[in-house]
Protein backbone atom coordinates (compact mmCIF):
# COMPACT_ATOMS: atom_id res chain seq x y z
CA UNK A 1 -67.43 -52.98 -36.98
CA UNK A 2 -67.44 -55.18 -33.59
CA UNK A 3 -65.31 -53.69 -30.95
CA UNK A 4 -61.57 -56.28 -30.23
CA UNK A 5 -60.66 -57.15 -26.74
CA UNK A 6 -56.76 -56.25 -25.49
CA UNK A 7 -55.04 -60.03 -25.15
CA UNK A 8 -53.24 -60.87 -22.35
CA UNK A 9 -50.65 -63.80 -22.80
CA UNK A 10 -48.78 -65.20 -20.25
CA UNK A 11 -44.71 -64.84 -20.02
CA UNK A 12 -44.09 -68.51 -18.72
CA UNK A 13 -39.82 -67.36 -19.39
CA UNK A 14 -40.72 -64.04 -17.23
CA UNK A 15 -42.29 -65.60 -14.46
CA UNK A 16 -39.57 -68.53 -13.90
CA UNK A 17 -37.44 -65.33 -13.21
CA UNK A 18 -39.85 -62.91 -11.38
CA UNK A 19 -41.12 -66.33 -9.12
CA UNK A 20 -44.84 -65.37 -9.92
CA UNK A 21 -46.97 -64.87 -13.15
CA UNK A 22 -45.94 -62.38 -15.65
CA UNK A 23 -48.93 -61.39 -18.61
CA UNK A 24 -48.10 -59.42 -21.71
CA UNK A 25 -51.04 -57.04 -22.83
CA UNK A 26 -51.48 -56.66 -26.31
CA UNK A 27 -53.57 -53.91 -28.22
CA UNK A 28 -55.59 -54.92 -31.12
CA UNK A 29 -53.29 -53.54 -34.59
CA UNK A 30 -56.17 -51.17 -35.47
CA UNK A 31 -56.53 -48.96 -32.82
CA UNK A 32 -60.26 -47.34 -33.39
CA UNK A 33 -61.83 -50.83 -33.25
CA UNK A 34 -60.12 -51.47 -29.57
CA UNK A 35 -62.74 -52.27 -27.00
CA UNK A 36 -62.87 -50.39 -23.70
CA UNK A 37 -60.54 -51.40 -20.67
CA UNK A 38 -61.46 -52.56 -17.72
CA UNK A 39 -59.78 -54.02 -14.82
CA UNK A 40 -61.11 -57.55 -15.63
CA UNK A 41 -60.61 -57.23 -19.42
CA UNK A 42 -56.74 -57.20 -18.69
CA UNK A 43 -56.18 -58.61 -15.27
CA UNK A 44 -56.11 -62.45 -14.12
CA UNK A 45 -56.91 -63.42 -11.11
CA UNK A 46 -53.59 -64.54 -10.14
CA UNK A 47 -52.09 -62.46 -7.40
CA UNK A 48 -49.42 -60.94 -6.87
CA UNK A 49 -48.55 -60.58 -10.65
CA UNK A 50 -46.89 -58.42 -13.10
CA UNK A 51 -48.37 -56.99 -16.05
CA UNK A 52 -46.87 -55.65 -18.92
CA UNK A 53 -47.56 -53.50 -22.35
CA UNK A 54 -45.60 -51.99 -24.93
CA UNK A 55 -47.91 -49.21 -27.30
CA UNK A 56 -46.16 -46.94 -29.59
CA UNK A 57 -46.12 -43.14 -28.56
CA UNK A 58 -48.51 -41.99 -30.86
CA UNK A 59 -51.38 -43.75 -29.47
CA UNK A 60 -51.94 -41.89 -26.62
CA UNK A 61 -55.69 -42.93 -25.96
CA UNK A 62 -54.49 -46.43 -25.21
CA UNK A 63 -51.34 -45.32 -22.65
CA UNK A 64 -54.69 -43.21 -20.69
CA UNK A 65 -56.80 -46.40 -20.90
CA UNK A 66 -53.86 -48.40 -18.77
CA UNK A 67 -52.87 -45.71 -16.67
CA UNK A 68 -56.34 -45.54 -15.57
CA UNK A 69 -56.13 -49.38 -14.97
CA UNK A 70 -52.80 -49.01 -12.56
CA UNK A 71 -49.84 -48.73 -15.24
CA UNK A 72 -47.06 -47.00 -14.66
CA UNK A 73 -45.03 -45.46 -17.69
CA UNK A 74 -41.23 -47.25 -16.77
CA UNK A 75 -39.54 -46.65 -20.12
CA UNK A 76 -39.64 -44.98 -23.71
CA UNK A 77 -38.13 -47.62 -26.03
CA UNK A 78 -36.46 -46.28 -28.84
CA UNK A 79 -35.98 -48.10 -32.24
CA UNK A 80 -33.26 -46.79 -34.42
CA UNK A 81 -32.86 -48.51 -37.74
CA UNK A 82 -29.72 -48.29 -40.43
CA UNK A 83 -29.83 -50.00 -44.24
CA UNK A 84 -27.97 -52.40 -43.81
CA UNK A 85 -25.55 -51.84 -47.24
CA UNK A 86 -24.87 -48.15 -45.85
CA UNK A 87 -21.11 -47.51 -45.50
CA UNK A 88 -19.22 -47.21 -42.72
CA UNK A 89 -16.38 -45.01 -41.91
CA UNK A 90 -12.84 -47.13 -41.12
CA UNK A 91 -12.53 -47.50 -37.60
CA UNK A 92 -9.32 -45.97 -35.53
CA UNK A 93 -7.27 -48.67 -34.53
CA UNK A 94 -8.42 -49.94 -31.16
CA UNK A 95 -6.95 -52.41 -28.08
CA UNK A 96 -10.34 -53.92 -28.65
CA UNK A 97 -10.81 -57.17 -29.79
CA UNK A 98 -14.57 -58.26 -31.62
CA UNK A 99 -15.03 -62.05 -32.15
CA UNK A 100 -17.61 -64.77 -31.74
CA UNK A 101 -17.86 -65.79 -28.61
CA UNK A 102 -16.23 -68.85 -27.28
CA UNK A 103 -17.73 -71.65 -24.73
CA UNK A 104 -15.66 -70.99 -22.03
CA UNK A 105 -16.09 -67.74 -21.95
CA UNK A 106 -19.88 -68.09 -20.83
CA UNK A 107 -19.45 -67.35 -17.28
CA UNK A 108 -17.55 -63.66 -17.85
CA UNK A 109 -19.93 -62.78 -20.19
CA UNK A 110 -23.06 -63.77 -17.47
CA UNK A 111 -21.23 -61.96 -15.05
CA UNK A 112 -20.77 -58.89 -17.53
CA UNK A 113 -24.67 -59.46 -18.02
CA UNK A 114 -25.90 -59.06 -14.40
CA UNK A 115 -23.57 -56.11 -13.52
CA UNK A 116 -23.42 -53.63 -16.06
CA UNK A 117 -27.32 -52.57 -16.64
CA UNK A 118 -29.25 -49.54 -15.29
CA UNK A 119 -31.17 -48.16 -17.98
CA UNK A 120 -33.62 -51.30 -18.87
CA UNK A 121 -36.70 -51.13 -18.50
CA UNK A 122 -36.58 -53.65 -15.52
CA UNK A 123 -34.20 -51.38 -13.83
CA UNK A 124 -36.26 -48.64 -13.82
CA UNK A 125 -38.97 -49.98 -12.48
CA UNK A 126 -38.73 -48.91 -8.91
CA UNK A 127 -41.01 -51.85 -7.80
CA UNK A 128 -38.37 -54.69 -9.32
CA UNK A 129 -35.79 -55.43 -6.68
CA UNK A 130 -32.12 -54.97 -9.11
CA UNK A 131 -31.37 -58.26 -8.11
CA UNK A 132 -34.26 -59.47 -9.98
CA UNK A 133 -33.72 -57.53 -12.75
CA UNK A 134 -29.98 -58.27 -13.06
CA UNK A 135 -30.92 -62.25 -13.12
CA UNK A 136 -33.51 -61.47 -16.23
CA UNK A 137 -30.27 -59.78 -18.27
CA UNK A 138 -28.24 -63.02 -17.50
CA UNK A 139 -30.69 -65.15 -18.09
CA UNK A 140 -31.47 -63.74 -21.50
CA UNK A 141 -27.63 -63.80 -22.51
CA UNK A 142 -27.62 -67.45 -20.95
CA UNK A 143 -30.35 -68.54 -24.06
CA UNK A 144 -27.47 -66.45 -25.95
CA UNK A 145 -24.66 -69.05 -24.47
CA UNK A 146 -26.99 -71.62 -25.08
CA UNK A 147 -28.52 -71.64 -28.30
CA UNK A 148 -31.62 -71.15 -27.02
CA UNK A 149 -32.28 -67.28 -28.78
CA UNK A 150 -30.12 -65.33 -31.66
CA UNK A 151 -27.92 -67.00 -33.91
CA UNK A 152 -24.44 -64.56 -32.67
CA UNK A 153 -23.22 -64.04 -29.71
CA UNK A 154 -19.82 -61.64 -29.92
CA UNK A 155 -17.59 -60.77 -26.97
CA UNK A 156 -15.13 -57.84 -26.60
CA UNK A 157 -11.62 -58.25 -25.72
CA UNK A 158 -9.53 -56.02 -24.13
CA UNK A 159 -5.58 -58.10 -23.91
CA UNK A 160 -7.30 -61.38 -23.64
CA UNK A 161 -10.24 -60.60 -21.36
CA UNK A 162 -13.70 -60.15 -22.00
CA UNK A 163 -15.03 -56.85 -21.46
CA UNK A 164 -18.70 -56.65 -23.44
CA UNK A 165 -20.93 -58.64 -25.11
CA UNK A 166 -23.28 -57.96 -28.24
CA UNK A 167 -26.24 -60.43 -29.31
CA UNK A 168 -27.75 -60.63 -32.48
CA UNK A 169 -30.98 -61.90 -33.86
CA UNK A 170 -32.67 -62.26 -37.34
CA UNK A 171 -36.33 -60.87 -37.46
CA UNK A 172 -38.51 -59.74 -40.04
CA UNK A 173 -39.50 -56.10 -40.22
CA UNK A 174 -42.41 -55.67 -42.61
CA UNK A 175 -41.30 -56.61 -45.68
CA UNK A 176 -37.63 -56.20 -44.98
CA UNK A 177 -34.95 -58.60 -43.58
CA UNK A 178 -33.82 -57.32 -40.17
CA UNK A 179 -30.70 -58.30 -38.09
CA UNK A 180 -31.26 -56.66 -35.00
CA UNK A 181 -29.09 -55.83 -31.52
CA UNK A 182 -30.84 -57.59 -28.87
CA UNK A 183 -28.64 -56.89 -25.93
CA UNK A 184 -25.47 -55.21 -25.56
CA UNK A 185 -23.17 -54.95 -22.30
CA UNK A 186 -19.94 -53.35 -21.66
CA UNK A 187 -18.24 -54.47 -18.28
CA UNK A 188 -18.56 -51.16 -15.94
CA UNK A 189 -14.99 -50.74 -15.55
CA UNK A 190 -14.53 -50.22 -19.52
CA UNK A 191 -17.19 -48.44 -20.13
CA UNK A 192 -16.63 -45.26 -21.91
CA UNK A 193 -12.95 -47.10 -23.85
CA UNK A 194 -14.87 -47.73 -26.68
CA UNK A 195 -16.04 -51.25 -26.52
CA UNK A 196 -19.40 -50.65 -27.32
CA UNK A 197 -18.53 -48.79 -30.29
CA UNK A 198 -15.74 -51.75 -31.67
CA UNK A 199 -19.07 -54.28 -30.92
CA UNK A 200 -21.34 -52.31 -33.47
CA UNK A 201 -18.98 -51.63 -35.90
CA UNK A 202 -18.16 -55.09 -35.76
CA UNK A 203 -21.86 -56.02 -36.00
CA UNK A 204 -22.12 -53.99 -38.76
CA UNK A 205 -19.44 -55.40 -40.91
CA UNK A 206 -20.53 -58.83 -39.74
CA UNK A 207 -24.11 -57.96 -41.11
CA UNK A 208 -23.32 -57.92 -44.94
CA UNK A 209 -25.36 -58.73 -48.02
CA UNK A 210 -28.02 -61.42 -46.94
CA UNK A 211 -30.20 -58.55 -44.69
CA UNK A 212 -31.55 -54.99 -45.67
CA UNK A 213 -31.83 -53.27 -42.63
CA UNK A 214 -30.23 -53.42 -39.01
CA UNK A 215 -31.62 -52.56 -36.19
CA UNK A 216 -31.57 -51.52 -32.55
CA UNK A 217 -33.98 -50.53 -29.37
CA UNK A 218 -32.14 -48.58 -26.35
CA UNK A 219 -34.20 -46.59 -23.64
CA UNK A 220 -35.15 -42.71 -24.06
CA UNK A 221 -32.87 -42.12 -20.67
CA UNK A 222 -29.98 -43.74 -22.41
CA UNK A 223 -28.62 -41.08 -24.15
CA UNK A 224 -24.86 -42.28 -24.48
CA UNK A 225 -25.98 -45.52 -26.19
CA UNK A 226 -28.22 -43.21 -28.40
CA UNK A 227 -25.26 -41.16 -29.53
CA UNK A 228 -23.25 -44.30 -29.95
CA UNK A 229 -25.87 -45.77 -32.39
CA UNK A 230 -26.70 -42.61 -33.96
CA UNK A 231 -22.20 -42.42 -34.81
CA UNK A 232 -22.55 -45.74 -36.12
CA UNK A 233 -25.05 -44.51 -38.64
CA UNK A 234 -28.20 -45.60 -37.15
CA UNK A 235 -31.77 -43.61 -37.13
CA UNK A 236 -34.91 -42.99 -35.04
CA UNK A 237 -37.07 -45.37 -36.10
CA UNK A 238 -40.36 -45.62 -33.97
CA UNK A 239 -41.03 -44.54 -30.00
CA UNK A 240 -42.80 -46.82 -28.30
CA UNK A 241 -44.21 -46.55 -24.25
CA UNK A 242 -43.21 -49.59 -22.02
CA UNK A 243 -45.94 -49.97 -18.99
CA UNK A 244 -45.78 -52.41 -15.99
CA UNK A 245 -48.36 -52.69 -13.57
CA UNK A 246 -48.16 -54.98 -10.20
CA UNK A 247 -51.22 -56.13 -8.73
């Protein structure tokens, strides 16, 4: 069976942010037919740039294969993954409020956005400046604010002001219909009141009949927002490696 190259796409939305060009590398689905890496098998010649790849934990081989190449393990995504017609406890009444958000509440959400992250995988990449990384979480809640990505954006109240954020997006997962977290943000100052908590309840609730499974991805070094999801219900799913490389 012939041997398939890695593919290396380039993020055109990543590089407007970063200010140079940003390639994803891809692994072929089957992993004993991947070709052998080399440095110009993944890299362009456009310098500087920023590589990344996402390859589950279990294949090993291929992590070695970039490591070799320059990547740097940032991150361990992890996937957790509730049906989606599972019960849910009754919540305690809070002094949180869950709705959809409204237009003019776009700017205290942003600011929510590029303030309240440490754990992403931009973050904690030592070689990403946090101002950087704090303009790619607003600028992904921005498409939110926009219409450009999702189809909900909710926003946490606490007596009239926002405090947190939660966006949601349909995907399919296999064979399954998925609504799935894509972001969510508590203001630092709340943190720890339970907003995040009143967000995925809400989410859940919200969720209904028309999906089968919900889903979430948080970062290994996360571990209250694991034990959040994990009260709500949710489960490990998959483990996957995130690896950036600058050249």
């Amino acid at each position: 069976m012939e041997s398939q190259p890695v593919t290396v796409d380039a993020d055109a939305w990543l590089a407007s942010i970063f200010r140079r060009p940003v390639f994803k590398v891809s692994f072929p689905a089957a992993p004993e037919i991947a070709a052998p890496l080399t440095r110009e098998s993944v890299f362009q010649q456009a310098k500087p740039a920023f590589y990344y790849a996402k390859v589950p934990t279990r294949r090993v081989t291929q992590v070695s294969a970039l490591t070799r190449l320059g990547f740097s393990v940032v991150d361990v995504n992890v996937t957790l993954e509730r049906p989606a017609s599972a019960s849910l406890p009754e919540g305690q009444r809070r002094i949180v409020t869950v709705r959809d958000s409204a237009p003019a509440q776009r700017e205290a959400i942003l600011a929510i956005a590029e303030s309240c992250f440490v754990y992403s995988r931009f973050h904690l990449d030592p070689q990403i400046p946090n101002d950087v990384a704090n303009a790619i979480k607003r600028a992904w809640v921005d498409s939110y604010c926009t219409g450009q990505r999702g189809d909900r954006l909710l926003v946490a109240e606490i007596a009239g002001i926002p405090v947190g954020f939660l966006a949601g997006i349909r995907a399919n997962v296999g064979e399954h219909r998925a609504r799935v977290i894509d972001l969510v943000g508590v203001h630092r100052s709340y943190q720890g009141r339970g907003v995040g908590l009143a967000l995925v309840e809400y989410f859940i609730r919200l969720s209904g009949s028309d999906v089968d499974v919900l889903r979430v991805g948080t970062q290994a070094a996360n571990v209250p927002s694991i034990s959040l999801y994990e009260k709500c219900g949710f489960r490990v799913a998959e483990t996957t490696y995130v690896l950036h490389a600058h050249v």
